[in-house]
C-alpha atoms as a PDB file:
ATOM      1  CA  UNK A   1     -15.800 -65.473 -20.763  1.00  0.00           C
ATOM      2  CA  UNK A   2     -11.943 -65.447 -21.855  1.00  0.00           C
ATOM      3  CA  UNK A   3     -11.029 -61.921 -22.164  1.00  0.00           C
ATOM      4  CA  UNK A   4      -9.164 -63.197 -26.149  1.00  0.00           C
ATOM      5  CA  UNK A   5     -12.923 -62.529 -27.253  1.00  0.00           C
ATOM      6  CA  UNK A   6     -13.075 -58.893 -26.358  1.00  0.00           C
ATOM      7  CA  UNK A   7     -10.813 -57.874 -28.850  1.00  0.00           C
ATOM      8  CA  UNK A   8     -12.896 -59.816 -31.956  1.00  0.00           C
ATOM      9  CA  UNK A   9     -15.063 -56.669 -31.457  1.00  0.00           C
ATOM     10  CA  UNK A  10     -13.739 -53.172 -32.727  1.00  0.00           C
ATOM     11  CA  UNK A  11     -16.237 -51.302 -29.928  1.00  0.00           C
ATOM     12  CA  UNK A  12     -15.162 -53.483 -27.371  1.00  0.00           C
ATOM     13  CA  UNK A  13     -11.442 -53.370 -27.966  1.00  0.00           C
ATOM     14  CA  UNK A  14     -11.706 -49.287 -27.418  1.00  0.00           C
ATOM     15  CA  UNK A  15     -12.710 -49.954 -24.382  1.00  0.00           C
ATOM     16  CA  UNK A  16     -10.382 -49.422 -21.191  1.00  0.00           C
ATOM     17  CA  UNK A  17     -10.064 -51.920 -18.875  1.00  0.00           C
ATOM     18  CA  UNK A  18     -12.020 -49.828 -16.120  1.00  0.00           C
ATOM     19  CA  UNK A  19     -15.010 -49.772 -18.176  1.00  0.00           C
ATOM     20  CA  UNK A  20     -14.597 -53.497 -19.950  1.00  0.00           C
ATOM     21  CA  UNK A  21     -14.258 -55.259 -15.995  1.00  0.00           C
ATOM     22  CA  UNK A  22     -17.819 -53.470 -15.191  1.00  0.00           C
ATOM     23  CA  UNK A  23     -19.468 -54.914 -18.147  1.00  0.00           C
ATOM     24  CA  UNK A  24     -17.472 -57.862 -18.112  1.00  0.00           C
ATOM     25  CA  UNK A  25     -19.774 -60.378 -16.043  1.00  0.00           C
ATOM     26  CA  UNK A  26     -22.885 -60.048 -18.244  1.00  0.00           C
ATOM     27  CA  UNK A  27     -21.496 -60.659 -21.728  1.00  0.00           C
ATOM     28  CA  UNK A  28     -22.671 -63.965 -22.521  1.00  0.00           C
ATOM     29  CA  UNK A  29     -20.787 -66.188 -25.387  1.00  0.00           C
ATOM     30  CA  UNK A  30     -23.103 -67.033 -28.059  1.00  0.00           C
ATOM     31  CA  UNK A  31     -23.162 -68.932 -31.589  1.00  0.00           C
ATOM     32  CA  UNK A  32     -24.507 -67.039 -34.222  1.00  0.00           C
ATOM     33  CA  UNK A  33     -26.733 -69.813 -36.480  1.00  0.00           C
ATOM     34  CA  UNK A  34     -28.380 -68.572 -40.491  1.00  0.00           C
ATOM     35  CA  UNK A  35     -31.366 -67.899 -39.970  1.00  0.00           C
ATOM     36  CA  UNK A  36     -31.634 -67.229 -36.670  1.00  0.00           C
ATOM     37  CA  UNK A  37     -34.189 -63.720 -35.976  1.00  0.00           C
ATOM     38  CA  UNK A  38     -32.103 -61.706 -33.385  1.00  0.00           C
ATOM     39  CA  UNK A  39     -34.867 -59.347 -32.991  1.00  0.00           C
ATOM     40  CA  UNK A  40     -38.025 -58.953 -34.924  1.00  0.00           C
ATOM     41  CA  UNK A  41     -39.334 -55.581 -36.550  1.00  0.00           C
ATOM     42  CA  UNK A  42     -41.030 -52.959 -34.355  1.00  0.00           C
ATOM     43  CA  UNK A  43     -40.608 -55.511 -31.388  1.00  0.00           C
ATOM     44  CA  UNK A  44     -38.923 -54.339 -27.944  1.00  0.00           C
ATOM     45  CA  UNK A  45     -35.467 -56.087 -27.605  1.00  0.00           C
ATOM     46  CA  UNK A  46     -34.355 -57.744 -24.102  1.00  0.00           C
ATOM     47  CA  UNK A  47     -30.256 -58.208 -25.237  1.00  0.00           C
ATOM     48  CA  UNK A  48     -27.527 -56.367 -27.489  1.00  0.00           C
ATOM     49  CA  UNK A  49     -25.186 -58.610 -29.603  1.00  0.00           C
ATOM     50  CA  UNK A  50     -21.269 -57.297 -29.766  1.00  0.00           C
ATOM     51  CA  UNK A  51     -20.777 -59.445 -32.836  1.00  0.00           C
ATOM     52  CA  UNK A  52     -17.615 -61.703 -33.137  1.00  0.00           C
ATOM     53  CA  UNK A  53     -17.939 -63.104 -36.321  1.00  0.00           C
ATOM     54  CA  UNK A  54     -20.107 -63.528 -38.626  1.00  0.00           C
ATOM     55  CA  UNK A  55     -23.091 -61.518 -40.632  1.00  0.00           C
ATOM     56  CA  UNK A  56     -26.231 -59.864 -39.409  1.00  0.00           C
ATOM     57  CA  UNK A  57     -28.596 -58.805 -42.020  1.00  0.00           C
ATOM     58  CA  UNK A  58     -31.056 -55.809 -41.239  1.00  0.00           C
ATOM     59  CA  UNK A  59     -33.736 -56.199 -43.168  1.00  0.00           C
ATOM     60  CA  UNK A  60     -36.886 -53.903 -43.840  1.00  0.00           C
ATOM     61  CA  UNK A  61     -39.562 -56.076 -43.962  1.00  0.00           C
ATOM     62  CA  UNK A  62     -43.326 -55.443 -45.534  1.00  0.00           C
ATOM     63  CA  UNK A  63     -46.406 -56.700 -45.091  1.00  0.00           C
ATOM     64  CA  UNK A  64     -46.773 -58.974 -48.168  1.00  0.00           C
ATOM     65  CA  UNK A  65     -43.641 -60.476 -46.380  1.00  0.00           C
ATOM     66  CA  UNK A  66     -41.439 -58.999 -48.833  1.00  0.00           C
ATOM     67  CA  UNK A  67     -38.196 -57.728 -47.840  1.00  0.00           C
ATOM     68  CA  UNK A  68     -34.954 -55.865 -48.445  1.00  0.00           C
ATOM     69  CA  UNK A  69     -31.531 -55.470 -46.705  1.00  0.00           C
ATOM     70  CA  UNK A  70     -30.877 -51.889 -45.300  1.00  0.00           C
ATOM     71  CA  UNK A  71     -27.923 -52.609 -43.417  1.00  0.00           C
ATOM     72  CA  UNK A  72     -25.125 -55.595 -42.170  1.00  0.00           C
ATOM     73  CA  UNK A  73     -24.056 -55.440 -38.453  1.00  0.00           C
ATOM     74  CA  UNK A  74     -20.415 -57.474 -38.783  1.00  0.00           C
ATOM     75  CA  UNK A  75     -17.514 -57.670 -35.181  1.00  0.00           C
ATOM     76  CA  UNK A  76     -17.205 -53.673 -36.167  1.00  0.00           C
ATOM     77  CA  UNK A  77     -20.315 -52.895 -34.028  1.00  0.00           C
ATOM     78  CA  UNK A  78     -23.058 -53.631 -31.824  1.00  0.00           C
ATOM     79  CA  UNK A  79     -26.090 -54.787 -32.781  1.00  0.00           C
ATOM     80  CA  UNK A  80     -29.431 -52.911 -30.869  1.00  0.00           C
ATOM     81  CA  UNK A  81     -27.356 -50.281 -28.970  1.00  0.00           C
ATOM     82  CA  UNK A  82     -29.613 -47.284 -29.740  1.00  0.00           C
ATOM     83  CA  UNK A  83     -32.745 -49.660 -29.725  1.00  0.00           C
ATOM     84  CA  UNK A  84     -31.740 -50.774 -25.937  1.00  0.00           C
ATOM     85  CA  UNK A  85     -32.031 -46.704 -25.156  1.00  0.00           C
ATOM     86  CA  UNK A  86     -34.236 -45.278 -27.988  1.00  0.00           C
ATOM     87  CA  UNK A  87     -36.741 -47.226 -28.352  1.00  0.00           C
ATOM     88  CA  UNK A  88     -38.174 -50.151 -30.803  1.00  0.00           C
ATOM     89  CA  UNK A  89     -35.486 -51.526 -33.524  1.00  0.00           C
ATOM     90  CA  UNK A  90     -37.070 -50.528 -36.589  1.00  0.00           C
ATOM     91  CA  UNK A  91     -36.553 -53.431 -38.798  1.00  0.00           C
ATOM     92  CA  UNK A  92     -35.538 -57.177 -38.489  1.00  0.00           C
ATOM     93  CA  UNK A  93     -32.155 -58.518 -37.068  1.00  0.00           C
ATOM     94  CA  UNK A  94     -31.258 -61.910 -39.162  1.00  0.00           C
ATOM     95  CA  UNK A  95     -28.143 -63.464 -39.163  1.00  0.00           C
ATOM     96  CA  UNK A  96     -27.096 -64.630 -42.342  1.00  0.00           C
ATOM     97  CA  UNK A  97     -23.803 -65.785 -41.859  1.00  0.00           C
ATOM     98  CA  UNK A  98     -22.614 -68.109 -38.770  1.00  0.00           C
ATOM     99  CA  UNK A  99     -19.892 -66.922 -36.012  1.00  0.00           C
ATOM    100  CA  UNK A 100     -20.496 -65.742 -32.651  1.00  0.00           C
ATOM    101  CA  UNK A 101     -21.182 -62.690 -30.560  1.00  0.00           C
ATOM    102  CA  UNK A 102     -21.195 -61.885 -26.988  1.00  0.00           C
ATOM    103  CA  UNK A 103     -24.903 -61.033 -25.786  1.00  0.00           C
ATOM    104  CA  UNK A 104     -25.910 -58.606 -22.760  1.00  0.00           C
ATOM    105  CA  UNK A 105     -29.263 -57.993 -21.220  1.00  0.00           C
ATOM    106  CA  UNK A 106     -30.489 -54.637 -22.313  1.00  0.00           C
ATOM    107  CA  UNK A 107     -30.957 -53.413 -18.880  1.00  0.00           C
ATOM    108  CA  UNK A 108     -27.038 -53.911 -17.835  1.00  0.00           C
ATOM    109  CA  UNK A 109     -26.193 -52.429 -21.343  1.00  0.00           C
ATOM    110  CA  UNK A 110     -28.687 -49.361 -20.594  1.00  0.00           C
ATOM    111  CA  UNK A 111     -26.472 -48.948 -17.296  1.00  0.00           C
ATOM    112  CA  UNK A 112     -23.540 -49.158 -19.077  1.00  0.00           C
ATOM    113  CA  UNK A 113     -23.780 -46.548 -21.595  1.00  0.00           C
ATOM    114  CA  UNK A 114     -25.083 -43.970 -19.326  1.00  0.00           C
ATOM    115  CA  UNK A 115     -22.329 -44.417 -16.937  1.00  0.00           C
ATOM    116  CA  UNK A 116     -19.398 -44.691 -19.693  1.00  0.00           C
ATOM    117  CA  UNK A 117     -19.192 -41.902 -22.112  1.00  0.00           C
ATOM    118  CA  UNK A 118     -16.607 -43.506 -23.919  1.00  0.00           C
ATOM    119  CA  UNK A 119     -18.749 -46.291 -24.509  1.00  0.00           C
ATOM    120  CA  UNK A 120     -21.912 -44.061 -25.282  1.00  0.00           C
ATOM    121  CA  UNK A 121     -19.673 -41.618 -28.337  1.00  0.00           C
ATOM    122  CA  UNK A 122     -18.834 -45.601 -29.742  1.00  0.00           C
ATOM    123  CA  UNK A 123     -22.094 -46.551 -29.618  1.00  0.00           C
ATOM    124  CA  UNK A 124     -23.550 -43.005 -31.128  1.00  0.00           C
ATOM    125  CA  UNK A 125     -21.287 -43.190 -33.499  1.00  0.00           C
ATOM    126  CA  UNK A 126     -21.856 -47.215 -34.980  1.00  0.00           C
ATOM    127  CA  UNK A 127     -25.079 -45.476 -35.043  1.00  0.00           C
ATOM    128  CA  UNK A 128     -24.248 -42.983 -37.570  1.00  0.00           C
ATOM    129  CA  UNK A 129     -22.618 -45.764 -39.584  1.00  0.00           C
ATOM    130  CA  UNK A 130     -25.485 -47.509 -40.083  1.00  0.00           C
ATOM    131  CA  UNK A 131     -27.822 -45.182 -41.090  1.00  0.00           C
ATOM    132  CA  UNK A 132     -25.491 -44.126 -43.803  1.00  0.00           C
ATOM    133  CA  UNK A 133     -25.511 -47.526 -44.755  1.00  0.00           C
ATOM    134  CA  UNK A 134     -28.971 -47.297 -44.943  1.00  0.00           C
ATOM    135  CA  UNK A 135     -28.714 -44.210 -46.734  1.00  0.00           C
ATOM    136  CA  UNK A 136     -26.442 -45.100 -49.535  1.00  0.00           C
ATOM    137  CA  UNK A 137     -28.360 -48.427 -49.766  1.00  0.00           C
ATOM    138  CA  UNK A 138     -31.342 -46.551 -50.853  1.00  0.00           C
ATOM    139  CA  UNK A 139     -29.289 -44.518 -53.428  1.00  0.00           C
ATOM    140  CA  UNK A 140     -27.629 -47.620 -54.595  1.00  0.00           C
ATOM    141  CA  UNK A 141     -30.972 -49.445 -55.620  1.00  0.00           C
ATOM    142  CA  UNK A 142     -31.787 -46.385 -57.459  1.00  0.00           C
ATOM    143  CA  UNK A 143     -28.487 -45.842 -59.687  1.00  0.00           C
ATOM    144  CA  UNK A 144     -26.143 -48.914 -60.256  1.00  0.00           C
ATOM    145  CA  UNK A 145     -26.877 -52.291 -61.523  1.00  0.00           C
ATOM    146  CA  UNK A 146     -27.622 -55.570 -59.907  1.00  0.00           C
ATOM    147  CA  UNK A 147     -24.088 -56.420 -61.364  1.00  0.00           C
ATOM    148  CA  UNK A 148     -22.017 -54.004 -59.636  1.00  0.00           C
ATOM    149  CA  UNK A 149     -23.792 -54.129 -56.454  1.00  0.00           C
ATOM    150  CA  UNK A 150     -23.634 -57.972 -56.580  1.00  0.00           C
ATOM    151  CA  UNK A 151     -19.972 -57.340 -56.181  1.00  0.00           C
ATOM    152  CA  UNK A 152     -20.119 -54.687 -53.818  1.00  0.00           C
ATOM    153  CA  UNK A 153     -22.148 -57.139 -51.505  1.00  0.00           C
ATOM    154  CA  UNK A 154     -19.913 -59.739 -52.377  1.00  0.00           C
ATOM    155  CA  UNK A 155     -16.676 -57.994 -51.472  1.00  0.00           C
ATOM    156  CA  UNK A 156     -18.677 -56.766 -48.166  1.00  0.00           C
ATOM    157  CA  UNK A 157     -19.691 -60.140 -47.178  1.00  0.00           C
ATOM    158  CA  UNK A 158     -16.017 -61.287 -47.854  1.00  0.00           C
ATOM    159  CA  UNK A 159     -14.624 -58.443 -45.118  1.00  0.00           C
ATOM    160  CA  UNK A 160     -16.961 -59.741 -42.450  1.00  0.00           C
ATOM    161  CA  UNK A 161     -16.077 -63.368 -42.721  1.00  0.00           C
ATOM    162  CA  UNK A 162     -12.248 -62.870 -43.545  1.00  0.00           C
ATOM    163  CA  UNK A 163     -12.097 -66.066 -45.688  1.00  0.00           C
ATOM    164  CA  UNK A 164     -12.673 -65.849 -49.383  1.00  0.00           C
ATOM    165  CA  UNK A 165     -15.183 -69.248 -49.318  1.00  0.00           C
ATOM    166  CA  UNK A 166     -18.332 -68.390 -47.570  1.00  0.00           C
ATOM    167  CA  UNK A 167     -21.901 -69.362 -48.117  1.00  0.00           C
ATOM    168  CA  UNK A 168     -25.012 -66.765 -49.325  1.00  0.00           C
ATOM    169  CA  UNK A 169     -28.016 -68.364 -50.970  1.00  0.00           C
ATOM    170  CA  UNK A 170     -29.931 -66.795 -53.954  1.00  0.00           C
ATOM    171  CA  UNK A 171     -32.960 -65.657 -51.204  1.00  0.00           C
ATOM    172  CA  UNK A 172     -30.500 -63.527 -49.166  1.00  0.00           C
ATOM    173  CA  UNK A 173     -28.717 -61.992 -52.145  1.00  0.00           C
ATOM    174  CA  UNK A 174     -32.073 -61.314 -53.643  1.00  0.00           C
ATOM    175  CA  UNK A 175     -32.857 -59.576 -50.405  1.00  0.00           C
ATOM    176  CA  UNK A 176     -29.653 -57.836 -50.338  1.00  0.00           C
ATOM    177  CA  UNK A 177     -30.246 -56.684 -54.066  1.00  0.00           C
ATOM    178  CA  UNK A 178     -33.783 -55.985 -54.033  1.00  0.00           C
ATOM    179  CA  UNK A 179     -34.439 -58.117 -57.055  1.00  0.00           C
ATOM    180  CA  UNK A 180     -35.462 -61.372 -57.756  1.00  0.00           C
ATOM    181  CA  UNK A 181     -33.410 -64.751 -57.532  1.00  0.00           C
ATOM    182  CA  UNK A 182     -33.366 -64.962 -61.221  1.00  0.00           C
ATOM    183  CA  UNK A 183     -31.170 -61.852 -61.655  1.00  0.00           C
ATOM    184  CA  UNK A 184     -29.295 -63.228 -58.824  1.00  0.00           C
ATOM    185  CA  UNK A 185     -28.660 -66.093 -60.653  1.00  0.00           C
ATOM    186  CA  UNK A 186     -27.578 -64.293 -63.901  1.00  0.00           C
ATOM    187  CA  UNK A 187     -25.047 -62.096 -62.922  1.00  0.00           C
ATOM    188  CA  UNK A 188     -23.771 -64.482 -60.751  1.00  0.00           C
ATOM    189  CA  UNK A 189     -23.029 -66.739 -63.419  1.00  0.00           C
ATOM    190  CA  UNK A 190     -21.492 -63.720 -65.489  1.00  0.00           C
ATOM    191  CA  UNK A 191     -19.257 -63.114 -62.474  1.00  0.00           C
ATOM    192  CA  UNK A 192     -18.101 -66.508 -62.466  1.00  0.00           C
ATOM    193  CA  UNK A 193     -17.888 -66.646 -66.655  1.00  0.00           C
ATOM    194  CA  UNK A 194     -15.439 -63.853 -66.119  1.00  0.00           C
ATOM    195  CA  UNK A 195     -13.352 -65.531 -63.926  1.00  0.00           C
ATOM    196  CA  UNK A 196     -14.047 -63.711 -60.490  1.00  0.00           C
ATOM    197  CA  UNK A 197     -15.667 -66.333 -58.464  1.00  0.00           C
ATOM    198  CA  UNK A 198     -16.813 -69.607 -58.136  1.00  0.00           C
ATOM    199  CA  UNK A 199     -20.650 -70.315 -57.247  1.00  0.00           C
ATOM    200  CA  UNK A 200     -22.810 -73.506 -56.733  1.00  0.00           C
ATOM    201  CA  UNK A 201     -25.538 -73.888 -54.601  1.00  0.00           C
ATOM    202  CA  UNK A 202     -25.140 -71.125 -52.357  1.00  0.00           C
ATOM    203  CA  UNK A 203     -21.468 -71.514 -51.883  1.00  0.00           C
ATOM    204  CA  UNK A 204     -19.124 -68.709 -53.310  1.00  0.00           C
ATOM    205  CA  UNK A 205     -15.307 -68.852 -53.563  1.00  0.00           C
ATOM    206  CA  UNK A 206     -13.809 -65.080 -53.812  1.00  0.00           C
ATOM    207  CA  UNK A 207     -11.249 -65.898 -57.199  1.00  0.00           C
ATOM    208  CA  UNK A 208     -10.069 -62.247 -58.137  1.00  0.00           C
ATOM    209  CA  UNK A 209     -10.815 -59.667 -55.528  1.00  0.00           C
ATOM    210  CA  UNK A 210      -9.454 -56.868 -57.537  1.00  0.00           C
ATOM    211  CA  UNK A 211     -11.803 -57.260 -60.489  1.00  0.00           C
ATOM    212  CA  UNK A 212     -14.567 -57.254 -57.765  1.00  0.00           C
ATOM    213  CA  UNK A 213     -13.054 -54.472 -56.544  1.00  0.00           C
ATOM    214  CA  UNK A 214     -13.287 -53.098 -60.506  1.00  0.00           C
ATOM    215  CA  UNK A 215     -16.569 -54.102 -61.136  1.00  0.00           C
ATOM    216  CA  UNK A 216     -18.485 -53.113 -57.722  1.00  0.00           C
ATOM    217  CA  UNK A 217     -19.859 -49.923 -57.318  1.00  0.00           C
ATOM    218  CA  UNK A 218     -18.112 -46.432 -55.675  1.00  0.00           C
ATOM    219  CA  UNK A 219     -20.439 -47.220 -52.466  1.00  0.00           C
ATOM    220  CA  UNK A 220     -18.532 -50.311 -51.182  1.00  0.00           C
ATOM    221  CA  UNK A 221     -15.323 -48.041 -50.950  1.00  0.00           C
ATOM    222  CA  UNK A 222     -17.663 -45.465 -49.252  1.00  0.00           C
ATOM    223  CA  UNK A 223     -19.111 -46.846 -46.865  1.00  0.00           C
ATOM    224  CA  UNK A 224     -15.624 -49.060 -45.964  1.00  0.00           C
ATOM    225  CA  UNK A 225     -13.968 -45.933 -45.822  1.00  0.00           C
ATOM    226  CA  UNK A 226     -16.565 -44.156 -43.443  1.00  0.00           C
ATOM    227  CA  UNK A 227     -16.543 -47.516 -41.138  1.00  0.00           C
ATOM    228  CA  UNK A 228     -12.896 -46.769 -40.725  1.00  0.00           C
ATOM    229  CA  UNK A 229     -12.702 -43.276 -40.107  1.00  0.00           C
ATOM    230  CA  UNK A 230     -15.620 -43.392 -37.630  1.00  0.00           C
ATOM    231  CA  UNK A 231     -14.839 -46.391 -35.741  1.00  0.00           C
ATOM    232  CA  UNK A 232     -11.240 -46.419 -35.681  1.00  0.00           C
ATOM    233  CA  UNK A 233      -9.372 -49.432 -34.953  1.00  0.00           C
END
């Protein structure tokens, strides 16, 4: 594994080079493909992801089959580090954008993090990020519109791919809304009426970032801001 792809990943980079050469042999390059389930919901995982690139959705999932995004899992974290020591990851790992990740067998991660407290705070405290993501989620739903959220998720989704073209069908912004694809495909089309993006078939061009930035609501600044502060550089 060249040692260039250590510092795609903002846990791994706060690593010293003690504790990055013992975990070092067992991080595994890997392409991260749409649709692909990481880990499914309630199911025991066997490897954590230390994303490169790309977008992984968490998604709460129901029994009708319905389901709705709690959380994104981008290169500022790990993906199933508290799983791999607490337990069962409570909902399902998709990826929704392509990029790559390095992937480690959950028994060499569970050594890891009980031998490197570094490691373990960075880990504890990606945890805390995302259940306030999962927490502000749940308040968002409840109090802003499909429109400004839209361009919170928008602007999100924009950060974790660092281009302003990427590609997010209707399904997975209806999942990452929590409404249907026809109010998807509404305020989409307002969005791109007022001259902030482009959209066809799934593909989105970012236009004006700072009326996105206007438009979206106070929790995308939130929860950047708290990603920041918590995680450092």
């Amino acid at each position: 594994m060249q040692s260039q792809h250590i510092v795609e990943n903002r846990i791994l980079r706060q690593l010293s080079a003690d504790e990055l050469k013992s975990i070092q042999p067992w991080l595994v390059p890997m392409q991260l493909e749409p649709n692909t389930v990481l880990h499914e919901q309630g199911a025991e995982i066997d490897h954590i992801y230390f994303p490169l690139s790309g977008m992984i959705s968490l998604l709460a999932v129901m029994q009708s089959g319905d389901a709705i995004e709690t959380g994104i899992v981008g290169a500022e974290g790990v993906l199933g580090g508290d799983a791999a020591i607490n337990g069962h990851l409570s909902g399902q790992a998709t990826v929704q954008m392509n990029g790559a990740a390095l992937m480690m067998p959950k028994r060499r991660f569970v050594d890891a993090y009980h031998a490197h407290p570094h490691l373990r705070d960075l880990v504890s405290r990606y945890q805390s990020i995302l259940l306030m993501q999962a927490q502000q989620n749940a308040a968002c739903h409840a109090l802003h519109s499909v429109r400004n959220r839209l361009c919170r998720w928008l602007l999100q989704s924009q950060d974790m791919v660092g281009s302003d073209t990427f590609t997010l069908t209707q399904e997975f912004l209806s999942h990452m809304l929590g409404v249907r694809r026809t109010s998807v495909s509404i305020d989409a089309h307002a969005l791109q009426e007022a001259g902030l993006i482009r959209y066809s078939r799934g593909n989105i061009k970012i236009l004006n970032r700072n009326g996105l930035e206007d438009c979206a609501c106070e929790c995308y600044s939130i929860i950047r801001a708290a990603t920041d502060n918590m995680m450092g550089s």
